[in-house]
C-alpha atoms as a PDB file:
ATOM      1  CA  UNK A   1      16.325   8.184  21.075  1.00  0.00           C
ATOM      2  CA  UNK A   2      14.541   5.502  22.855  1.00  0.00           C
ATOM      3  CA  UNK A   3      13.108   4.100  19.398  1.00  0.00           C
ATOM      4  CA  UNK A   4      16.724   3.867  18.250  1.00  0.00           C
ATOM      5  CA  UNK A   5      18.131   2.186  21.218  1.00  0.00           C
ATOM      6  CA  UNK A   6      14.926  -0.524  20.887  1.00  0.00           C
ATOM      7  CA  UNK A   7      16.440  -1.368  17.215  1.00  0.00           C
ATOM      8  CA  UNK A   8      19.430  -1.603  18.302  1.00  0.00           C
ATOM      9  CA  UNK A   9      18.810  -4.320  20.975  1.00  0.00           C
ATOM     10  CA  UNK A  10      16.427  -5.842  18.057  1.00  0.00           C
ATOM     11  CA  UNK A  11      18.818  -5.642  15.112  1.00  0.00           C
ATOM     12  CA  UNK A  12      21.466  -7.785  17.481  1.00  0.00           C
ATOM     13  CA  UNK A  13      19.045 -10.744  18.035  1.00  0.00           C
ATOM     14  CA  UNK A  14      19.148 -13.653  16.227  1.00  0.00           C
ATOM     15  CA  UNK A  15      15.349 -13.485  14.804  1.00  0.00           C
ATOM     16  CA  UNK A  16      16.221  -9.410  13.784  1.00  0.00           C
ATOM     17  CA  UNK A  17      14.463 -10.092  10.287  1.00  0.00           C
ATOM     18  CA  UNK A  18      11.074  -9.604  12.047  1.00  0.00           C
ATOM     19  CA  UNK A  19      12.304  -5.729  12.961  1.00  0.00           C
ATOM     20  CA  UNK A  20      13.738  -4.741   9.911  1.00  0.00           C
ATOM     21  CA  UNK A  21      10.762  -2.786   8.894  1.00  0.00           C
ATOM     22  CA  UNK A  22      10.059  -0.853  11.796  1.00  0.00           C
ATOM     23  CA  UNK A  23      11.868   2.287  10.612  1.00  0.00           C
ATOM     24  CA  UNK A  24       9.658   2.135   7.387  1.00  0.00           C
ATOM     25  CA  UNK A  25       6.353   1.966   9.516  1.00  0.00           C
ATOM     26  CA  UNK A  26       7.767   4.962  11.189  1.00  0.00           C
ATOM     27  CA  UNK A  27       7.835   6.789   7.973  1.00  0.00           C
ATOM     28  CA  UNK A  28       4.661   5.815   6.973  1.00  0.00           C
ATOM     29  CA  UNK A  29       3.148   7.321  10.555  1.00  0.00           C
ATOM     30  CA  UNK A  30       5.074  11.155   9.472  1.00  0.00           C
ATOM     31  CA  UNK A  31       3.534  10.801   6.185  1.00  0.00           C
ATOM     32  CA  UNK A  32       7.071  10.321   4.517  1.00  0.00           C
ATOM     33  CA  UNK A  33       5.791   7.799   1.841  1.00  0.00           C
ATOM     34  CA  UNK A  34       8.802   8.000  -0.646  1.00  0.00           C
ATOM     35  CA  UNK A  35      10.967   7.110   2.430  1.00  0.00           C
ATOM     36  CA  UNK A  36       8.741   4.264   3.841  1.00  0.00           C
ATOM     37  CA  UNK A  37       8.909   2.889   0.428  1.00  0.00           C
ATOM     38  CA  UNK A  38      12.485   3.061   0.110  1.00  0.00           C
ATOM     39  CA  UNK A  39      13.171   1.091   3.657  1.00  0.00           C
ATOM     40  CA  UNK A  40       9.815  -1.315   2.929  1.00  0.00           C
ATOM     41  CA  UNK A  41      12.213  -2.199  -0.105  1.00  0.00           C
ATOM     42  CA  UNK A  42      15.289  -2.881   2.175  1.00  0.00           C
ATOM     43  CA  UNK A  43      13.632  -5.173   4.446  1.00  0.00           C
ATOM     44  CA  UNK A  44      11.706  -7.281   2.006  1.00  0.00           C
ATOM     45  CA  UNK A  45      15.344  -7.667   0.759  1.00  0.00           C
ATOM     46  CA  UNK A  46      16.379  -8.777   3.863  1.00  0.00           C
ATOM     47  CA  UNK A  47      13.712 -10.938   4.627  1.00  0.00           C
ATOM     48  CA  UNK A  48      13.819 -12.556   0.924  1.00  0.00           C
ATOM     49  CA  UNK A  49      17.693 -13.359   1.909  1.00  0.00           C
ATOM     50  CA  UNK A  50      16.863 -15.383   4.246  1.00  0.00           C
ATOM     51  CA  UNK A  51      13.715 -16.630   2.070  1.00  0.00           C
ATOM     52  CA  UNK A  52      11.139 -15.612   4.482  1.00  0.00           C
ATOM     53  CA  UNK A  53       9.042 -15.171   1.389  1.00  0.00           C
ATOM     54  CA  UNK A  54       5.269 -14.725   3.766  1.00  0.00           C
ATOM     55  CA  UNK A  55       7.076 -11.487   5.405  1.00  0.00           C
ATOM     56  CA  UNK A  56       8.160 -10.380   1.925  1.00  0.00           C
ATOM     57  CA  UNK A  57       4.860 -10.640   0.579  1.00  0.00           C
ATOM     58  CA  UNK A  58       3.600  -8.777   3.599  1.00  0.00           C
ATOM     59  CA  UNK A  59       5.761  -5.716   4.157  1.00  0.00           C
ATOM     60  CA  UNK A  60       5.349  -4.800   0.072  1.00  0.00           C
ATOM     61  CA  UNK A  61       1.643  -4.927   0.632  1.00  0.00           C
ATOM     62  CA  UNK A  62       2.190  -2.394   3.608  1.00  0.00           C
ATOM     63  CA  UNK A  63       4.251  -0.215   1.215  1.00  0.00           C
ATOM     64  CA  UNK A  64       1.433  -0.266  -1.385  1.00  0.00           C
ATOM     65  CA  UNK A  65      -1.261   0.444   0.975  1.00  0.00           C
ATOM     66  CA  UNK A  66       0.652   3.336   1.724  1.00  0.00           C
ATOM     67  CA  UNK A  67       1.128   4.552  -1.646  1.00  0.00           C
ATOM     68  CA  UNK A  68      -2.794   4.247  -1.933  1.00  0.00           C
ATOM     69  CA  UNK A  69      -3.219   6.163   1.421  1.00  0.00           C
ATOM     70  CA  UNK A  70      -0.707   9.089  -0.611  1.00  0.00           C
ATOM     71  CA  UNK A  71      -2.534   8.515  -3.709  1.00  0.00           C
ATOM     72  CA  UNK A  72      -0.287   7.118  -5.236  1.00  0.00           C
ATOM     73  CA  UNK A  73      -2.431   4.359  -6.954  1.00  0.00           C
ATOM     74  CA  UNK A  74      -0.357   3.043 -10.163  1.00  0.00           C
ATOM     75  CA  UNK A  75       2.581   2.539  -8.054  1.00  0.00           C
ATOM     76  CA  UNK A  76       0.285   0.881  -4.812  1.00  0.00           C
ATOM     77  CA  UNK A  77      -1.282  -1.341  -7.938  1.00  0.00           C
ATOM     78  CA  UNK A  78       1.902  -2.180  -9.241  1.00  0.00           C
ATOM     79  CA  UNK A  79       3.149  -2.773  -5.921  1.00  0.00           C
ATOM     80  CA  UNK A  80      -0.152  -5.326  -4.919  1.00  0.00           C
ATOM     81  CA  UNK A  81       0.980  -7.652  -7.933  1.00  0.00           C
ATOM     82  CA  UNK A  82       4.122  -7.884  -6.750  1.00  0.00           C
ATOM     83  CA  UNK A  83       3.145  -8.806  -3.135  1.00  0.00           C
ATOM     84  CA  UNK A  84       0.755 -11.307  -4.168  1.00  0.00           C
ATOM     85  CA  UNK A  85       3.066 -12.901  -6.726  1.00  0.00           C
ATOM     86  CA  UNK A  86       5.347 -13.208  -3.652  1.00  0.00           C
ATOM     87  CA  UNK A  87       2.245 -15.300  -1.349  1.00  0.00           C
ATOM     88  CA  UNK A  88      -1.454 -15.193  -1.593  1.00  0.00           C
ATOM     89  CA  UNK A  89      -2.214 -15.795   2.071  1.00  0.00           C
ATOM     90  CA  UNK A  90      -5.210 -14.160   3.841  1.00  0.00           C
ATOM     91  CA  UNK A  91      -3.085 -11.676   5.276  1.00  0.00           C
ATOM     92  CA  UNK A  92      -1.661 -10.046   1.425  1.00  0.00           C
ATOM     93  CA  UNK A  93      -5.505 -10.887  -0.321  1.00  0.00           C
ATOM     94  CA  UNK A  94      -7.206  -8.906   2.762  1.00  0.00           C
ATOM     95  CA  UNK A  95      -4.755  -5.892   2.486  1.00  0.00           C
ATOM     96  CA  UNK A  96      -4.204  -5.969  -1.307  1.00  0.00           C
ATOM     97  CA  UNK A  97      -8.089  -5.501  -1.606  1.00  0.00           C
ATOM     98  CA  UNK A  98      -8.314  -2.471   0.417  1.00  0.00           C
ATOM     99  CA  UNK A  99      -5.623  -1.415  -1.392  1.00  0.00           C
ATOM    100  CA  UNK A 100      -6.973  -1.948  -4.794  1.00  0.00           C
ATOM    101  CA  UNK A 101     -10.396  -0.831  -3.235  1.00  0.00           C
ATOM    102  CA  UNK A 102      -8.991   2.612  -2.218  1.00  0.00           C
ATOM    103  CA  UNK A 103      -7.701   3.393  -5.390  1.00  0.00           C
ATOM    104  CA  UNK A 104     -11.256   2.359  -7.054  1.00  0.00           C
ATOM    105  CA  UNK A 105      -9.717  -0.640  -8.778  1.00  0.00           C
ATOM    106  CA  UNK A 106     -13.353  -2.060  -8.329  1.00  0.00           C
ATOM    107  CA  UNK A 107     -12.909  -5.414 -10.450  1.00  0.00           C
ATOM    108  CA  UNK A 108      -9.712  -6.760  -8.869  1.00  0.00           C
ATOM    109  CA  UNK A 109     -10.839  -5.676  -5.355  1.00  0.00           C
ATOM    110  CA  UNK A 110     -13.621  -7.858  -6.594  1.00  0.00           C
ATOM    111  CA  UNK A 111     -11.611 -10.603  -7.480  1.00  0.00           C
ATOM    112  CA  UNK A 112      -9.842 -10.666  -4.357  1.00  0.00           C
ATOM    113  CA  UNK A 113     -12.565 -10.763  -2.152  1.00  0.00           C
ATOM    114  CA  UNK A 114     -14.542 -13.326  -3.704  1.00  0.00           C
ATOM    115  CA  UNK A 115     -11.192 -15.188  -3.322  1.00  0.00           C
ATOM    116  CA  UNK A 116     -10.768 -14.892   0.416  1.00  0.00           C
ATOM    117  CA  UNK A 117     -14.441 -16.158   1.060  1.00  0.00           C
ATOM    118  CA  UNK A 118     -14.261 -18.751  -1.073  1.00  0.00           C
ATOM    119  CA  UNK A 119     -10.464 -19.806   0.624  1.00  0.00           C
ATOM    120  CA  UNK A 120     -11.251 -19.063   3.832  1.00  0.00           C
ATOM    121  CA  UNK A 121     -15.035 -19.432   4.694  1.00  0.00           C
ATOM    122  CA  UNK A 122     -14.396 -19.963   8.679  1.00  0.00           C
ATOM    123  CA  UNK A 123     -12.143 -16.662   9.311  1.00  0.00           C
ATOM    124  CA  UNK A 124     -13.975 -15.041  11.419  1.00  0.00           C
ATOM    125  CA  UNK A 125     -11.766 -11.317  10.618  1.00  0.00           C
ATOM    126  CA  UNK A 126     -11.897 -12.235   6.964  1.00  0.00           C
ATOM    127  CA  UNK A 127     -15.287 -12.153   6.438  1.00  0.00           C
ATOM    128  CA  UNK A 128     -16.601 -10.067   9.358  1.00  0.00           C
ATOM    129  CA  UNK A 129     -14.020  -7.214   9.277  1.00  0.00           C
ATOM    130  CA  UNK A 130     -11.744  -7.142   6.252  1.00  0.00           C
ATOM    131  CA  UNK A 131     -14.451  -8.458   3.591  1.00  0.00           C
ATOM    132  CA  UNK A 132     -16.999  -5.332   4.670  1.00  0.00           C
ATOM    133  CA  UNK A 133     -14.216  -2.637   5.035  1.00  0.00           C
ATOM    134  CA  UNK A 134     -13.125  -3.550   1.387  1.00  0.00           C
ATOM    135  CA  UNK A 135     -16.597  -3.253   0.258  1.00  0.00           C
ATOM    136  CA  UNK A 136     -17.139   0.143   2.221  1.00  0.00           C
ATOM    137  CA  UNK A 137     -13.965   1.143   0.511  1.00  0.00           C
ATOM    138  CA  UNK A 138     -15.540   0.306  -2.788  1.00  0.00           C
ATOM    139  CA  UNK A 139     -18.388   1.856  -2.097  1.00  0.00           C
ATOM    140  CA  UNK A 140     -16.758   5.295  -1.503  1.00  0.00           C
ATOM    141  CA  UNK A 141     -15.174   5.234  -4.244  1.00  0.00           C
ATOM    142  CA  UNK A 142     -18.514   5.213  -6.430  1.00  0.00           C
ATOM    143  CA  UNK A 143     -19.826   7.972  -4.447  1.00  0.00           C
ATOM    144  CA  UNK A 144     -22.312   5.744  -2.472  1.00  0.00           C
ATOM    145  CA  UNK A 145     -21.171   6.948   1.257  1.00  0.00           C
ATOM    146  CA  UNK A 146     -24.365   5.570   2.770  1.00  0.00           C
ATOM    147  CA  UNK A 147     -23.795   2.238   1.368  1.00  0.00           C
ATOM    148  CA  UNK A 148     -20.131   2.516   3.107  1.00  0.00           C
ATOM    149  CA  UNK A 149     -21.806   3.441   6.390  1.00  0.00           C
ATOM    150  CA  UNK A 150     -24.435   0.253   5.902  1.00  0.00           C
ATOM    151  CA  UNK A 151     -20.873  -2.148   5.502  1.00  0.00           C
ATOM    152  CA  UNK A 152     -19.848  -0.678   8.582  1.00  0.00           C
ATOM    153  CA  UNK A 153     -22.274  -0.838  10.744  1.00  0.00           C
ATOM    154  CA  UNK A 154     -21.787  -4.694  11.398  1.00  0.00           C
ATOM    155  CA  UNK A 155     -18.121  -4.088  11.810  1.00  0.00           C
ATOM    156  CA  UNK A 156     -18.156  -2.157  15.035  1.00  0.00           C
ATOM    157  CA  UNK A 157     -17.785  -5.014  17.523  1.00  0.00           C
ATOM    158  CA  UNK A 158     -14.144  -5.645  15.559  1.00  0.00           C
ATOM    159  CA  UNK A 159     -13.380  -2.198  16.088  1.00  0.00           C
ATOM    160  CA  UNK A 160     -10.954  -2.573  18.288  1.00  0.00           C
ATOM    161  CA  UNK A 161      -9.455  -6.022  17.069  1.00  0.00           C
ATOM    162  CA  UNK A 162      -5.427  -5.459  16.317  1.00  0.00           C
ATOM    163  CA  UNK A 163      -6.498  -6.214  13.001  1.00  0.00           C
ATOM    164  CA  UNK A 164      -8.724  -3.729  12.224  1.00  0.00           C
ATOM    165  CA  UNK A 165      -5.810  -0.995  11.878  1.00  0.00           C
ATOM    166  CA  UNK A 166      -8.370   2.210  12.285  1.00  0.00           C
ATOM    167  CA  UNK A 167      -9.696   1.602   9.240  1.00  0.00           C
ATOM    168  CA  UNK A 168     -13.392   0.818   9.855  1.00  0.00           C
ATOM    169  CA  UNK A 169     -13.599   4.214  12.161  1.00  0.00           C
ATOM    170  CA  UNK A 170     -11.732   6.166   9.269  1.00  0.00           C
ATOM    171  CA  UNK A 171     -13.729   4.730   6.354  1.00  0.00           C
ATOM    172  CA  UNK A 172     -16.684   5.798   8.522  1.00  0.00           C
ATOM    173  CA  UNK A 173     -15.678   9.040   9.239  1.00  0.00           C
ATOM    174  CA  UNK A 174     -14.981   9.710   5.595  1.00  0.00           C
ATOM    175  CA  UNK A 175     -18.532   8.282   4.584  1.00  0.00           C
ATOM    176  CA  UNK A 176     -19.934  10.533   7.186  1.00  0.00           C
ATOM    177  CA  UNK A 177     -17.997  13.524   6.464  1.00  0.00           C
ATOM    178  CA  UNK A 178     -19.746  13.278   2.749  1.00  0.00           C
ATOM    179  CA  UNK A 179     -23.113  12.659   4.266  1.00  0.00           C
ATOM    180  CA  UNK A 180     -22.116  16.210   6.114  1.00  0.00           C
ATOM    181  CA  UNK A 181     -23.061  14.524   9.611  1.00  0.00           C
ATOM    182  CA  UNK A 182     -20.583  16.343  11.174  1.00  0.00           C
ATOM    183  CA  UNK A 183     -21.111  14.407  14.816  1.00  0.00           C
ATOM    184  CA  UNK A 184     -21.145  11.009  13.444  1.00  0.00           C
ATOM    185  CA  UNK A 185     -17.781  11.892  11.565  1.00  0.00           C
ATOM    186  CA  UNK A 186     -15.739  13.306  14.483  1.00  0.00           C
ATOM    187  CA  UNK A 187     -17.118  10.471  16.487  1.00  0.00           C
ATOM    188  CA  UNK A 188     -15.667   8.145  14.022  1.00  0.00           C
ATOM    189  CA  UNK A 189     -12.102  10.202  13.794  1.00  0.00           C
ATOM    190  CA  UNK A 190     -12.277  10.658  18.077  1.00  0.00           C
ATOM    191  CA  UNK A 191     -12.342   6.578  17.883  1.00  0.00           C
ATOM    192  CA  UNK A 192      -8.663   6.721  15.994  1.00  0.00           C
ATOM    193  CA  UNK A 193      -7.646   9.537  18.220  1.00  0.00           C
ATOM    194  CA  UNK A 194      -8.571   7.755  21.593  1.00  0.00           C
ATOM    195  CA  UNK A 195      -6.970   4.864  20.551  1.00  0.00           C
ATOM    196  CA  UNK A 196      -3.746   5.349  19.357  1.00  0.00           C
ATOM    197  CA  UNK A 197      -1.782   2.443  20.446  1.00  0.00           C
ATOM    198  CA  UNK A 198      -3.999  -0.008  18.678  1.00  0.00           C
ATOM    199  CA  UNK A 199      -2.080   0.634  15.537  1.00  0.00           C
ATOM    200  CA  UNK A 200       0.659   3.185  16.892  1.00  0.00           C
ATOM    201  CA  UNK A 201       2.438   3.543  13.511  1.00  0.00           C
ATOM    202  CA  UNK A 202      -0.682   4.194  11.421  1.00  0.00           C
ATOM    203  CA  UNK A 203      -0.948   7.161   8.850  1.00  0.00           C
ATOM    204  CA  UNK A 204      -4.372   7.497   9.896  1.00  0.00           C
ATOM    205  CA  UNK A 205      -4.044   8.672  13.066  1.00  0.00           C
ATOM    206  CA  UNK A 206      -2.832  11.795  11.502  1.00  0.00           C
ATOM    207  CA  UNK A 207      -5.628  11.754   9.106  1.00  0.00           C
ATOM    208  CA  UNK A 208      -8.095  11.308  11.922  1.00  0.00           C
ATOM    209  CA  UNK A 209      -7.097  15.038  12.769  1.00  0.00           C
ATOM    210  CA  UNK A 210      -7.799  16.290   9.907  1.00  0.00           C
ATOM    211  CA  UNK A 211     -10.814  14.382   9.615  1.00  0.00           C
ATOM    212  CA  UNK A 212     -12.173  15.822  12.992  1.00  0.00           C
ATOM    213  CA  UNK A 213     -10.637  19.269  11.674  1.00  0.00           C
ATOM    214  CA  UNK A 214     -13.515  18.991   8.848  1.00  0.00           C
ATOM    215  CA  UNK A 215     -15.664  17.895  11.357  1.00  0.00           C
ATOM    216  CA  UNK A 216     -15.534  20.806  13.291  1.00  0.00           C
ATOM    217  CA  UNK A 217     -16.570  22.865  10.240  1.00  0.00           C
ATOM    218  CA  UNK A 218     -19.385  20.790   9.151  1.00  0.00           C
ATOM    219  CA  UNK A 219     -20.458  21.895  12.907  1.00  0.00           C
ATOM    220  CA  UNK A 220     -19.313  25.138  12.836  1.00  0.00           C
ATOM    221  CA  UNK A 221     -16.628  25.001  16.009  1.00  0.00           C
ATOM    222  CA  UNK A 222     -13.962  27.060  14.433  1.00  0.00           C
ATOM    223  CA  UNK A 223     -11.623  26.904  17.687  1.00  0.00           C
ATOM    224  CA  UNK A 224     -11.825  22.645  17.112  1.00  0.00           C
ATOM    225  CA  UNK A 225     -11.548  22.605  13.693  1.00  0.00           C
ATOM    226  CA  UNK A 226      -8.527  25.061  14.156  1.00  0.00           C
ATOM    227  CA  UNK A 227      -6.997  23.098  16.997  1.00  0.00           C
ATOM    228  CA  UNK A 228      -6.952  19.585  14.965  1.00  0.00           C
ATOM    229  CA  UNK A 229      -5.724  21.248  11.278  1.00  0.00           C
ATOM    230  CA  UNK A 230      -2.819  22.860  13.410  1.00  0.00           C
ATOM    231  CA  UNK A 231      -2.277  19.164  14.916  1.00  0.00           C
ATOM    232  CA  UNK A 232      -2.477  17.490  11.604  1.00  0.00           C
ATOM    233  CA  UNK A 233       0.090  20.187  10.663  1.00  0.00           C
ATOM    234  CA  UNK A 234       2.465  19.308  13.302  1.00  0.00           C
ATOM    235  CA  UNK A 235       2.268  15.335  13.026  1.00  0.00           C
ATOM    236  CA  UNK A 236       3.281  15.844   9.054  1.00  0.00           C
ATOM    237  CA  UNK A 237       5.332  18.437   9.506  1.00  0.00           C
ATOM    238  CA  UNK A 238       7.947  16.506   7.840  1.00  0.00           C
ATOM    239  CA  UNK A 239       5.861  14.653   5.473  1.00  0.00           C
ATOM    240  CA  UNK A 240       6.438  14.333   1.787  1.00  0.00           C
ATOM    241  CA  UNK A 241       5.813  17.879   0.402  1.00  0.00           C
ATOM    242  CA  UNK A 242       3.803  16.834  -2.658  1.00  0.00           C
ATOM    243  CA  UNK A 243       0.743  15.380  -0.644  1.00  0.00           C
ATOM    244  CA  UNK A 244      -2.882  16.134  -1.723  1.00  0.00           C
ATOM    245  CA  UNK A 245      -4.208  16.061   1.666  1.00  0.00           C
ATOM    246  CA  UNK A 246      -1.329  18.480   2.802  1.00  0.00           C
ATOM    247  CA  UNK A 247      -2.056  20.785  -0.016  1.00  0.00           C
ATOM    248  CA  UNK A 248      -5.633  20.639   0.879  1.00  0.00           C
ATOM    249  CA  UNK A 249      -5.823  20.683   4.248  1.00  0.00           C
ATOM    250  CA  UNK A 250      -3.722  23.908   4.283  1.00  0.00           C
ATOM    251  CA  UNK A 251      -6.142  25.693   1.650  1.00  0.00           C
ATOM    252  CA  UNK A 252      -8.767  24.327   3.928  1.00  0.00           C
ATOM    253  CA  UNK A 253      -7.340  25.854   7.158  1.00  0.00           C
ATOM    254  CA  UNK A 254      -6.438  29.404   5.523  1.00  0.00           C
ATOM    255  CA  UNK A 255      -9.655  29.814   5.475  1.00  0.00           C
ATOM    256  CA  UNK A 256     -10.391  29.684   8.786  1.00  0.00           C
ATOM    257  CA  UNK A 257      -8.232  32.787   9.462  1.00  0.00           C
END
């Protein structure tokens, strides 16, 4: 109720392009993907209307990272040329490489990131936090999870930065989960957790409970691990039915019975 009444007041302002994806970032944080898409669509529309092309070029990056996030990859691809065809400004390169990087597209991720350094060589977040979470990314994606955690490690003082969206701690957690350093991982995942509001309409603050759920069994506390599946249950509990990590988070948490 109080969301709707903010978009309300926002959608009778003059400047109400800038809110007319909020909805689909709401989607995105229930896990509703095919929805989020559907509204990312509407507002680029809008904002292409009015030729705001930099927003445009934004918001269908968001939408493909999110179809990576689902796994989703040939439509998040698909989705990355058409974002960058739109502008090829730090903020689309940075996210269209962890995009590409998530979905083990290793030689555009490349491509991209070699392209932001050599563009923007004094960007402090380009090359300090996006450039090594793109490469962790990468590196996950071969298998190499202790080559993802040596990306990190230099990234923790960015954290925190708005920027960062979670994904440094959830890349780590996920390298640390496949190291099966239980501690380190729900360390990682209690980061997202703790922190919501630094990216409050994040998919991966859901994940992070599942993430700590595994967690919890690498370190045998059944009552945690319980406690955070059932959590991760409740966040998506509308979320698009089809989801791998749905599927196997509820295999996962049967059992535990």
């Amino acid at each position: 109720t109080a969301m709707a009444r903010e978009l309300k007041i926002a959608e009778a302002k003059p400047e109400r392009a800038w809110s007319s994806n909020w909805t689909a970032r709401d989607a995105l944080f229930a896990g509703q993907f095919h929805l989020a898409h559907q509204r990312f669509e509407q507002s680029v529309q809008t904002v292409l209307r009015q030729n705001f092309r930099e927003f445009a070029a934004q918001w269908t990056l968001e939408d493909a990272e999110g179809h990576a996030v689902a796994d989703e990859c040939a439509t998040a691809q698909s989705e990355v040329s058409a974002g960058l065809a739109l502008r090829r400004d730090n903020f689309t390169l940075e996210r269209a490489g962890r995009t590409l990087a998530l979905c083990g597209a290793e030689a555009r991720a490349t491509e991209l990131v070699d392209e932001l350094v050599r563009r923007f060589p004094a960007a402090t977040l380009t090359l300090r936090l996006h450039r090594p979470v793109i490469l962790a990314a990468l590196a996950l994606n071969r298998g190499d999870a202790a080559r993802a955690v040596s990306e990190l490690d230099p990234v923790a003082q960015y954290d925190h930065a708005p920027a960062a969206e979670f994904w440094p701690s959830y890349l780590r957690g996920l390298a640390q989960l496949r190291l099966k350093d239980g501690r380190s991982a729900a360390a990682a995942f209690e980061h997202i957790v703790n922190h919501r509001g630094e990216a409050p309409t994040s998919p991966l603050y859901a994940l992070a409970h599942l993430g700590l759920a595994r967690a919890a069994v690498l370190t045998n506390d059944a009552t945690a691990a319980r406690n955070n599946y059932e959590t991760f249950f409740s966040l998506w509990k509308n979320a698009d039915s089809e989801l791998s990590a749905v599927r196997q988070a509820r295999a996962e948490y049967a059992q535990l019975q």
